[in-house]
Protein backbone atom coordinates (compact mmCIF):
# COMPACT_ATOMS: atom_id res chain seq x y z
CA UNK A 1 91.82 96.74 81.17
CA UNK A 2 94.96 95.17 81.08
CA UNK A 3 96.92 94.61 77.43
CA UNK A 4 97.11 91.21 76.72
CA UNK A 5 100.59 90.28 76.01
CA UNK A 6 101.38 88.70 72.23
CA UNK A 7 103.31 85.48 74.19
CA UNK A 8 101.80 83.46 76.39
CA UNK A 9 103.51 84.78 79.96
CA UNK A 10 104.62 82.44 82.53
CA UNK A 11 102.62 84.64 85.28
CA UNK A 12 99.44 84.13 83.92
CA UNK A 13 100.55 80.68 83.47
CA UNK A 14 100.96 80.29 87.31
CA UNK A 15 98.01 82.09 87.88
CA UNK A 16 95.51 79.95 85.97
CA UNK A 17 97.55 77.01 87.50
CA UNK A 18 96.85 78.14 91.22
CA UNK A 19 94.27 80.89 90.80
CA UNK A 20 96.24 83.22 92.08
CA UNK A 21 100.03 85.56 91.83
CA UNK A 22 103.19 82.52 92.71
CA UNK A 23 106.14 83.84 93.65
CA UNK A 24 109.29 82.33 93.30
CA UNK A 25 111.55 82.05 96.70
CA UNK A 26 115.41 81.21 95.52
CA UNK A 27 117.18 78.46 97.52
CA UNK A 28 120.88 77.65 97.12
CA UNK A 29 122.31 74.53 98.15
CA UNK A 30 126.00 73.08 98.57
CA UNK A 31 125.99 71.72 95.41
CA UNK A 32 128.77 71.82 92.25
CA UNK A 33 128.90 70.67 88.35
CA UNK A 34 130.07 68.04 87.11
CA UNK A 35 131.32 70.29 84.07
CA UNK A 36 133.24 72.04 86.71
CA UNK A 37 134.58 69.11 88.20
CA UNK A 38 135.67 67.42 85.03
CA UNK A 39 137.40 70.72 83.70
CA UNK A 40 137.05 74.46 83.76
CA UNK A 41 132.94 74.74 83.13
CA UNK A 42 130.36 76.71 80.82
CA UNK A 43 132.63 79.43 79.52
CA UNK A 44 129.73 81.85 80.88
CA UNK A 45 129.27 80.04 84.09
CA UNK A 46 131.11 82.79 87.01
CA UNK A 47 132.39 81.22 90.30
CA UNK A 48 129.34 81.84 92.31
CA UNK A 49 127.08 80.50 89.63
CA UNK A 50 124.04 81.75 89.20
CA UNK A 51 122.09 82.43 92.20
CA UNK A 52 123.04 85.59 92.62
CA UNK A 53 119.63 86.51 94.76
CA UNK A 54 120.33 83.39 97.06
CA UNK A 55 121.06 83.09 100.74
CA UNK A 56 124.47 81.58 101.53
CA UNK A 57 124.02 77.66 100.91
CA UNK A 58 125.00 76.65 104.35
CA UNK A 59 122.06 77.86 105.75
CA UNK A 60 119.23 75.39 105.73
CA UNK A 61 116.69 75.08 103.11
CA UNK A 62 114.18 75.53 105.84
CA UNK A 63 115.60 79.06 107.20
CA UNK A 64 115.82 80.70 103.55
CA UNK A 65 112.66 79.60 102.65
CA UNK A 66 110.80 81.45 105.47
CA UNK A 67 113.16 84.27 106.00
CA UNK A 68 112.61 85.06 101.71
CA UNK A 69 109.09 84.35 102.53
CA UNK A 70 108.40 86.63 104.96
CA UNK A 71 110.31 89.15 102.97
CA UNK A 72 107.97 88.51 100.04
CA UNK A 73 104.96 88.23 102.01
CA UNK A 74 105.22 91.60 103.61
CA UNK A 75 106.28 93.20 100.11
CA UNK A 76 103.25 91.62 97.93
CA UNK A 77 100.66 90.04 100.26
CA UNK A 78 101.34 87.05 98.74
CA UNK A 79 100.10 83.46 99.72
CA UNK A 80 101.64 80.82 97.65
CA UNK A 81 104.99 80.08 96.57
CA UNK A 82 107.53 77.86 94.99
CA UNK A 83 110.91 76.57 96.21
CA UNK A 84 113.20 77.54 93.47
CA UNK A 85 116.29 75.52 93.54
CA UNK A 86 118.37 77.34 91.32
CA UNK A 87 122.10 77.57 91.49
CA UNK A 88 124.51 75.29 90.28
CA UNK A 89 123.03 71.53 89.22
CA UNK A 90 120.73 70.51 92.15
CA UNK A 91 120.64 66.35 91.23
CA UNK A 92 124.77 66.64 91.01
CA UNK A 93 124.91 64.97 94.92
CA UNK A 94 123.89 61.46 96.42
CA UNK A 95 119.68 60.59 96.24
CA UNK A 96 119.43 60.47 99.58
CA UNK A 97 120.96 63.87 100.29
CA UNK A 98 119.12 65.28 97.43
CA UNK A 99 115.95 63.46 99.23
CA UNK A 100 116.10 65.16 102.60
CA UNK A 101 116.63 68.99 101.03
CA UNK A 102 113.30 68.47 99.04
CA UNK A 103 111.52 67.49 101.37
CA UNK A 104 112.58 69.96 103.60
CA UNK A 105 111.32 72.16 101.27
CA UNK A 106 108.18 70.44 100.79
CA UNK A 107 107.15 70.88 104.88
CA UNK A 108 107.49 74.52 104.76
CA UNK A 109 104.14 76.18 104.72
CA UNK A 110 102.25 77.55 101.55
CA UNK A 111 104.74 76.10 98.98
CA UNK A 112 102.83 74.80 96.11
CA UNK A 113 105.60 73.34 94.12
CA UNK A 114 108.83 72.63 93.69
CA UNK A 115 111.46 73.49 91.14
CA UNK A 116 115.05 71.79 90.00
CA UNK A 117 117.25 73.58 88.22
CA UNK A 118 119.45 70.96 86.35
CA UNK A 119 121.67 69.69 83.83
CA UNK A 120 120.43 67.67 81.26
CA UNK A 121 123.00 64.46 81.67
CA UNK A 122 121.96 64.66 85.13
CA UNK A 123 118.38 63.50 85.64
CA UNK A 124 118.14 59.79 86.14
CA UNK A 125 115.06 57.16 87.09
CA UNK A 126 116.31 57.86 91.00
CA UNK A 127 115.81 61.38 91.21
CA UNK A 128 112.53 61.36 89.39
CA UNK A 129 111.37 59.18 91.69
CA UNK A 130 112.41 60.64 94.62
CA UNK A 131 110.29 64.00 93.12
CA UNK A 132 107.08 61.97 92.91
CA UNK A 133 106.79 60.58 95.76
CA UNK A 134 107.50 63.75 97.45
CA UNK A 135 104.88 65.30 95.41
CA UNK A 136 102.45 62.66 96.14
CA UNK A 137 103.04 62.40 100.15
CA UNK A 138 102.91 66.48 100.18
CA UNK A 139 100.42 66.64 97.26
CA UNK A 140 102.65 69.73 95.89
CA UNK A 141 103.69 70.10 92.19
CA UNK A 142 107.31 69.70 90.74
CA UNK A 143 108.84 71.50 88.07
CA UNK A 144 112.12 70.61 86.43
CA UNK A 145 114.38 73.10 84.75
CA UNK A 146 117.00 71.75 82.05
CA UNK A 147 119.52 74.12 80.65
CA UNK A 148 119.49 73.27 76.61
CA UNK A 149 121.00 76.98 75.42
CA UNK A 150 120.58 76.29 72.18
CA UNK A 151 120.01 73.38 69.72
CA UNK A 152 123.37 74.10 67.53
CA UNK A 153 125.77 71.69 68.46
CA UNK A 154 128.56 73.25 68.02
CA UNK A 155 127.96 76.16 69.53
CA UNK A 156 127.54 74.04 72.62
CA UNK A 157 130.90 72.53 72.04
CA UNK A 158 132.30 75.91 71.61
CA UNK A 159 130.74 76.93 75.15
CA UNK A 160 132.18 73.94 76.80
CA UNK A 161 128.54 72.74 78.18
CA UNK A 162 129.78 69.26 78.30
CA UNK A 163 126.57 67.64 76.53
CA UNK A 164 124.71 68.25 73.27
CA UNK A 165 120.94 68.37 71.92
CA UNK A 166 120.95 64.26 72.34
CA UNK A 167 121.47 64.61 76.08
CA UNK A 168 118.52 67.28 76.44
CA UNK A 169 116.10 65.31 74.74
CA UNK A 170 116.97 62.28 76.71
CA UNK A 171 116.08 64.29 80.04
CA UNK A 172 112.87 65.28 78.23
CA UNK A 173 111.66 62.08 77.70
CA UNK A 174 112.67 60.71 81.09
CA UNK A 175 110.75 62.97 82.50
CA UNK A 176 107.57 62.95 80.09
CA UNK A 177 106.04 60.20 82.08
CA UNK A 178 105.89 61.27 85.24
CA UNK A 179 104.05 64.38 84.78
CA UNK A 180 106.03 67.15 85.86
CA UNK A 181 106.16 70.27 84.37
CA UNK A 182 109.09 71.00 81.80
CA UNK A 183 111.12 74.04 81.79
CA UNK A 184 113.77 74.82 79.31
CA UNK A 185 116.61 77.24 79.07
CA UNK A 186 117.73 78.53 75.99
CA UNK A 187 120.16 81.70 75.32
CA UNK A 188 119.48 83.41 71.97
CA UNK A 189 122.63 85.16 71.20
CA UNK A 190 125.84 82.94 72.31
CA UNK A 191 128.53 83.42 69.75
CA UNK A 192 128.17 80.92 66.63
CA UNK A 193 124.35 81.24 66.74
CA UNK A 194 122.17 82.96 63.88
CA UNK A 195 118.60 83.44 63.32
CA UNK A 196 117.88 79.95 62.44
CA UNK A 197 119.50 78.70 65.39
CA UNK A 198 117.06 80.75 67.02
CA UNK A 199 114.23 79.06 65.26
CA UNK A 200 115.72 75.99 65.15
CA UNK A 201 115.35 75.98 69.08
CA UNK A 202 111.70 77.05 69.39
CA UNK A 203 110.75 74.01 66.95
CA UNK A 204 112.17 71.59 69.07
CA UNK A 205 111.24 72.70 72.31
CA UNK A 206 107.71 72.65 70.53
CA UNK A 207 107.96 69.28 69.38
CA UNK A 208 109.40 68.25 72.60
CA UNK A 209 106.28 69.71 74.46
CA UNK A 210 107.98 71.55 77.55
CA UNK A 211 105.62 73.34 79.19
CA UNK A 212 107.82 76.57 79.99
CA UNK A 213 110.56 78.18 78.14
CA UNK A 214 113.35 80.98 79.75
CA UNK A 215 114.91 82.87 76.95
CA UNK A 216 117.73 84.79 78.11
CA UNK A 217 119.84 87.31 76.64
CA UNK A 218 124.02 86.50 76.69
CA UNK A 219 125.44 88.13 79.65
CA UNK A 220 129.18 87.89 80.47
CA UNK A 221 130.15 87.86 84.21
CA UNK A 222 133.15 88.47 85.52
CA UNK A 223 135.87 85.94 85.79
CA UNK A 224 135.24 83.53 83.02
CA UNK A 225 136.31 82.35 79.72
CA UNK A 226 133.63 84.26 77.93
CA UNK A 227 134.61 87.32 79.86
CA UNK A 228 138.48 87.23 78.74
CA UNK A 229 137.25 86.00 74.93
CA UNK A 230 135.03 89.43 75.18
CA UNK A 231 137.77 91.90 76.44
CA UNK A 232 140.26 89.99 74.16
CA UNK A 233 138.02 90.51 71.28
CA UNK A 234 137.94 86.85 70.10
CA UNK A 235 134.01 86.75 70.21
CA UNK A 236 131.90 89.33 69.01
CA UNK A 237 127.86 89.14 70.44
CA UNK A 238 124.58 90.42 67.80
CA UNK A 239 123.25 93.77 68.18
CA UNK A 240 120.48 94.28 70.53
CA UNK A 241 118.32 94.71 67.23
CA UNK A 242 119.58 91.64 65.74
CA UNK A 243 118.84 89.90 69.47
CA UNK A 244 115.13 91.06 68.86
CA UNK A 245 114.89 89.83 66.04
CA UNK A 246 116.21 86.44 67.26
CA UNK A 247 113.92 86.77 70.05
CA UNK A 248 110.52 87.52 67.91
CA UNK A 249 111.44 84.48 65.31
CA UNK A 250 111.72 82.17 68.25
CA UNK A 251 108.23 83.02 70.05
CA UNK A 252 106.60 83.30 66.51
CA UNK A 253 107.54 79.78 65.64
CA UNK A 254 106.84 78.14 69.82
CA UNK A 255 103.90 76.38 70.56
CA UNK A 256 101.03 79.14 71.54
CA UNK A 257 100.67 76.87 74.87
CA UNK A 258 104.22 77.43 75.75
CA UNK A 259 104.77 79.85 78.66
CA UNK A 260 107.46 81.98 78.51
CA UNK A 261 109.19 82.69 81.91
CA UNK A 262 111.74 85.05 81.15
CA UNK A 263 113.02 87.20 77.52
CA UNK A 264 116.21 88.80 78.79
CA UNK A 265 118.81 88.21 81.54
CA UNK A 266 119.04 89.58 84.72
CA UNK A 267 122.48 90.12 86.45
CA UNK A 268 124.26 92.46 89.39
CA UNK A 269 125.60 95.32 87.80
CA UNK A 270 128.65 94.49 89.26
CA UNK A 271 129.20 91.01 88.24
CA UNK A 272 129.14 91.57 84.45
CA UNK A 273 130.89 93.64 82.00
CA UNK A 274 128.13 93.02 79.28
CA UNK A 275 124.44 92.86 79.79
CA UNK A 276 121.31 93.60 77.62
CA UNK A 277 123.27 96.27 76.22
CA UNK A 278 123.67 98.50 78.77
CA UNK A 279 119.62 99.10 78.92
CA UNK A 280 117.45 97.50 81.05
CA UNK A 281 115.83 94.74 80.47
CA UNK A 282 112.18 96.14 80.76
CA UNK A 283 113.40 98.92 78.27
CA UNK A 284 114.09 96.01 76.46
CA UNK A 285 110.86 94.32 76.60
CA UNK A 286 109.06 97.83 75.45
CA UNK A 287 110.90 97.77 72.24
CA UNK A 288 110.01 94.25 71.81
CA UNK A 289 106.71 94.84 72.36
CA UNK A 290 106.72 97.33 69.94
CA UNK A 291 108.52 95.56 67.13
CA UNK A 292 105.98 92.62 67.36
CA UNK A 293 103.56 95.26 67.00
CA UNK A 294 104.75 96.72 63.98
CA UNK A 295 105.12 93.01 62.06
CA UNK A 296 101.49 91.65 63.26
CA UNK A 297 103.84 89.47 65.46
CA UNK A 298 102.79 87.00 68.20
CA UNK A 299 103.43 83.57 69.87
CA UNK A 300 102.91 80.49 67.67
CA UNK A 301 102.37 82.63 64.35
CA UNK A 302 104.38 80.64 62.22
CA UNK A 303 103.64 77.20 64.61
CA UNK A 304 102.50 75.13 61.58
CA UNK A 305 105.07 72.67 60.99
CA UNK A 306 104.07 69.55 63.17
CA UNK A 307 101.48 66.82 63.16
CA UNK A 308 102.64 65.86 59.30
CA UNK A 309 102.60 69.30 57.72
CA UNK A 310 103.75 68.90 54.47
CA UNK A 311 100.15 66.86 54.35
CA UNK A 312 97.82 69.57 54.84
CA UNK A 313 98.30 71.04 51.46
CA UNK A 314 97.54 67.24 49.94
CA UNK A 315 94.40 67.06 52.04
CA UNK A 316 93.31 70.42 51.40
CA UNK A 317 93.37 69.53 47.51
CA UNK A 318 91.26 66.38 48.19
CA UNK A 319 88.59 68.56 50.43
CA UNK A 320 88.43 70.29 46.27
């Protein structure tokens, strides 16, 4: 019998979604930033982004959906699938453009749902729109994926992200009412950031109520500001046992019903000259495993600090 997991993971999510294994099929379109456009970008944020598992973006959504398909068909005998729009900011380009890619993606066969990868100052009323009536003509599901990093300010000012906690929560709550599925990114070790940080940013993605959360480990890719700040040695990153750490204090404190896509990053040997440590990252997730383990750890242990908590300990003395 399988081991069940002590987080919640974004597989079985899927699978109790759909009733059966999702894969994910990467599609890269001609899109930019607007951080890039306005200056020099995320200091972690390479040339090429990060779809580094993409098809070349000039070839149509349509063609890299099957041919990735077929590829993942053959390999897994799979049957259902989601278009994965990943690289760069997908709303940064005109509605109607943005319009005629989804619904591209929407026609090919067995996709169940679609998902955005965005910024978080670039969601408005248009584009959400656009999504739901695309998922209502197709009757396929949309999921919308908001890079947040982390909820210290300043080490998002320090990054260069171009928008703070204010702008995330914004997105959030634009995009409460229609229904889609909320995914969040957050990275657990960025210079600046500490343990609370850590927790700080499991609280509010559990008071926010996303649906999903992506943790990922720091890695620096070639050819960025973060890279020359690493070889310089004007940032120093946590130990992989303080990252861990981080990483066990964030799912202990996130909502049980959270899934959680992803713990550590995944990047091309070749374009980085730091990543998880040199180990991999399912090494990783062993001693994880095994450290939650040890400390009785698990998703949500510690999630007792909404609905009016300071309360419970008033109403627990009147139930005397």
């Amino acid at each position: 019998m399988k081991e069940k997991m002590p987080y919640y993971p974004y597989s079985e999510y899927l699978k109790n979604k759909y009733g059966e294994k999702v894969y994910k099929l990467p599609v890269n379109l001609p899109v930019s930033c607007p951080n890039r456009k306005s200056g020099t970008g995320c200091t972690f944020c390479s040339p090429s982004g990060t779809g580094f598992e993409a098809m070349d973006c000039q070839t149509s959504v349509h063609e890299q959906l099957e041919k990735t398909k077929e590829h993942i068909e053959r390999r897994y005998h799979a049957h259902k699938f989601i278009a994965y729009f990943q690289n760069y900011t997908n709303t940064y380009l005109a509605p109607d453009r943005f319009a005629v890619y989804m619904e591209e993606a929407a026609q090919v066969s067995d996709i169940v749902e679609i998902a955005v990868s965005t910024r978080p100052d670039c969601i408005t009323f248009e584009y959400l729109e656009i999504l739901k009536r695309i998922s209502n003509r197709y009757g396929i599901a949309i999921t919308i994926e908001l890079g947040l990093q982390t909820s210290n300010c300043h080490t998002l000012m320090n990054i260069r992200r171009g928008h703070t906690l204010a702008e995330f929560i914004d997105a959030v709550l634009m995009i409460q009412p229609y229904g889609f599925d909320l995914c969040a990114h957050v990275i657990l070790n960025l210079p600046g950031d500490d343990l609370t940080d850590a927790i700080e940013t499991a609280k509010i993605l559990s008071a926010l109520r996303v649906q999903i959360v992506k943790a990922h480990s720091l890695y620096i890719a070639k050819n960025t500001q973060l890279c020359d700040d690493f070889e310089n040695g004007t940032i120093t990153l946590c130990s992989k046992e303080e990252y861990l750490k981080r990483l066990a204090a964030f799912l202990e404190h996130l909502n049980p019903v959270i899934a959680v896509e992803r713990l550590f990053s995944r990047i091309p040997e070749k374009d980085a000259v730091f990543c998880n440590w040199g180990m991999s990252w399912w090494k990783l997730r062993d001693e994880l495993l095994e450290l939650m383990e040890e400390h009785g750890s698990y998703q949500g242990r510690r999630f007792h600090y909404l609905n009016g908590a300071a309360l419970q300990s008033l109403d627990s003395q009147a139930d005397n």
